[in-house]
Protein backbone atom coordinates (compact mmCIF):
# COMPACT_ATOMS: atom_id res chain seq x y z
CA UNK A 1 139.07 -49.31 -85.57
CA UNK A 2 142.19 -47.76 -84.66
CA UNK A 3 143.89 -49.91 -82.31
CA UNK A 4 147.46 -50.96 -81.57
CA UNK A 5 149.80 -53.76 -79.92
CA UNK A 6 153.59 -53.12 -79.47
CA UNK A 7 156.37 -55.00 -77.53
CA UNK A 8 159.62 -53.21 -77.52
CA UNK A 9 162.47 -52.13 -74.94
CA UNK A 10 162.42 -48.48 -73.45
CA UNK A 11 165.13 -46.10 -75.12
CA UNK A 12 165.46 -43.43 -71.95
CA UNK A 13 164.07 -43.23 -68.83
CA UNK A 14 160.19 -42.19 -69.01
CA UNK A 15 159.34 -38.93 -68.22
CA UNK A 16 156.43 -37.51 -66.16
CA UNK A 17 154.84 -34.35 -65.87
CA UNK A 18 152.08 -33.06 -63.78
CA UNK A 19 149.82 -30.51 -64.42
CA UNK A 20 147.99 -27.91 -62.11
CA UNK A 21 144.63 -29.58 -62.24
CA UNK A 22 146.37 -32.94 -60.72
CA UNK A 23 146.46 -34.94 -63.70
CA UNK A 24 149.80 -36.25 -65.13
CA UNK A 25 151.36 -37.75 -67.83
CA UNK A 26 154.36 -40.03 -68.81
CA UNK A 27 156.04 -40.68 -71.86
CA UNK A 28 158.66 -43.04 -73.14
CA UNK A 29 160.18 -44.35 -76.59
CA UNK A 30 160.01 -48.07 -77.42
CA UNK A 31 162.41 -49.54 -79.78
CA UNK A 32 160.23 -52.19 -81.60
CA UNK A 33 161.94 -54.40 -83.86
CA UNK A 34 160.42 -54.38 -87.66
CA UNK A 35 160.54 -58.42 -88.13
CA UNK A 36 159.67 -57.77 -91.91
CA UNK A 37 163.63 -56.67 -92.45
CA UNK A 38 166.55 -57.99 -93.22
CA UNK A 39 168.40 -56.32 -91.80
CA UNK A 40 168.27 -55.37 -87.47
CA UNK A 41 166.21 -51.91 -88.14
CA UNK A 42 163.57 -50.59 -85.41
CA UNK A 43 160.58 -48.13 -85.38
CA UNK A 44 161.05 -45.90 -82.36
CA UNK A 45 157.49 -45.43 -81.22
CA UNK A 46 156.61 -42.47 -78.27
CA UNK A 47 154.01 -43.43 -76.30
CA UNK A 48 151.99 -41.41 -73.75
CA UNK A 49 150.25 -43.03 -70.43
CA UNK A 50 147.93 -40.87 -68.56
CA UNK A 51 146.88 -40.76 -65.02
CA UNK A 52 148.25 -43.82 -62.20
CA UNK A 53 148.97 -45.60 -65.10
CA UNK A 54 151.25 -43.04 -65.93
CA UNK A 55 152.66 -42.26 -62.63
CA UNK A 56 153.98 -46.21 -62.48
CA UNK A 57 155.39 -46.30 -65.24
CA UNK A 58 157.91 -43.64 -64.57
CA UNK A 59 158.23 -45.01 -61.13
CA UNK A 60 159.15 -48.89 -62.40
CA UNK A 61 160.39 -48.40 -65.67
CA UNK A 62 163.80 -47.87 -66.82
CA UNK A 63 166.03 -47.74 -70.09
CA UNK A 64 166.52 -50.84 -71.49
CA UNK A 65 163.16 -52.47 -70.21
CA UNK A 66 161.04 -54.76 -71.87
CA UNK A 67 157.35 -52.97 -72.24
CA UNK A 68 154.41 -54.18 -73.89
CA UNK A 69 151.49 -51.14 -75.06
CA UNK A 70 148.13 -51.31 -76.09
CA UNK A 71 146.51 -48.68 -77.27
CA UNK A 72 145.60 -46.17 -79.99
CA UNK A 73 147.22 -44.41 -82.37
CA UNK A 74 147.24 -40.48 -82.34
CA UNK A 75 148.45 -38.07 -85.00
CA UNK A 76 149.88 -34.21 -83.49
CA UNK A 77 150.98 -31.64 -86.12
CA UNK A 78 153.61 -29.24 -85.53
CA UNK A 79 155.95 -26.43 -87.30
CA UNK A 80 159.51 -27.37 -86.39
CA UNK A 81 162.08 -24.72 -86.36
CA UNK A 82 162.56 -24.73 -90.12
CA UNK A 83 159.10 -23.99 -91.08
CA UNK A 84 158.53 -27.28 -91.86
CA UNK A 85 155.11 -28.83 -90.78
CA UNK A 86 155.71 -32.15 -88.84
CA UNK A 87 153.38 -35.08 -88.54
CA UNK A 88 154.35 -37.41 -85.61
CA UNK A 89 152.58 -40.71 -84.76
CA UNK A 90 152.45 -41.10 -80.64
CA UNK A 91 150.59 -44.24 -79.25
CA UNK A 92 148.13 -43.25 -76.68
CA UNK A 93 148.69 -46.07 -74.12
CA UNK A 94 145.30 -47.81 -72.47
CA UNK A 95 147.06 -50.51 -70.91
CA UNK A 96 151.00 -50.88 -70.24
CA UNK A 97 152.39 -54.34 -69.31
CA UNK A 98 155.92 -54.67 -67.53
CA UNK A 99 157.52 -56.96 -69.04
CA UNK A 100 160.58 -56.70 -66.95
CA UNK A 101 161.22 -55.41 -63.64
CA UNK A 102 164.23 -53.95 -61.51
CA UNK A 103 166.18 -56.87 -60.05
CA UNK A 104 164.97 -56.75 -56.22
CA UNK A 105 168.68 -56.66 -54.53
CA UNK A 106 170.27 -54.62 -57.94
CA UNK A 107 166.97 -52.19 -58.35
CA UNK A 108 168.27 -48.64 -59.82
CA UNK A 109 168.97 -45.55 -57.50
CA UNK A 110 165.30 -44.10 -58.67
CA UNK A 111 163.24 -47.10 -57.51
CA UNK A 112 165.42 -47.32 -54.28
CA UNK A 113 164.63 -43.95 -53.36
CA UNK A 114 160.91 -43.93 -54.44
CA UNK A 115 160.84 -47.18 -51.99
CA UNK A 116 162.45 -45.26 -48.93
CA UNK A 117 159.80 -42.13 -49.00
């Protein structure tokens, strides 16, 4: 079973891209904190949201934001500019919960402005 649960704050803004055929996607970094050290380290985990889904998540989310993810795990390859073959880990996100949202009087310049269209 392959199969994943993660609660951590956004690192950036999420992103979203749409593609010619109408579908989009959105992608963010969560900062999850590794309870199993002793020290304060994190695994930075980029996770990509498909569809609606997708679409609110850029629209709601923001830097800094608590976000919980289920989903699966997904392995890409790639060459990086060295030569070097690269093996990132993404989380393919089937349900995003907001765990926090914009403050409604203090909300941030991009959810005012997707409120006023």
């Amino acid at each position: 079973m392959n199969s994943v649960n993660i609660i951590g704050r956004l690192t950036k803004d999420p992103e979203l891209k749409k593609f010619d055929e109408g579908r989009s996607l959105c992608t963010f970094t969560l900062a999850v904190d590794d309870i199993h050290a002793k020290d304060d380290r994190a695994d930075f985990l980029r996770v990509s949201v498909f569809g609606n889904p997708g679409e609110l998540c850029e629209k709601y989310l923001r830097k800094g934001f608590w976000a919980g993810v289920t989903g699966r795990l997904r392995t890409d390859t790639y060459t990086d500019s060295e030569g070097i073959v690269r093996y990132p880990v993404n989380v393919v996100a089937e349900n995003v919960r907001f765990l926090q949202w914009p403050e409604r009087d203090a909300a941030p310049e991009k959810t005012k402005a997707a409120k006023s269209s």
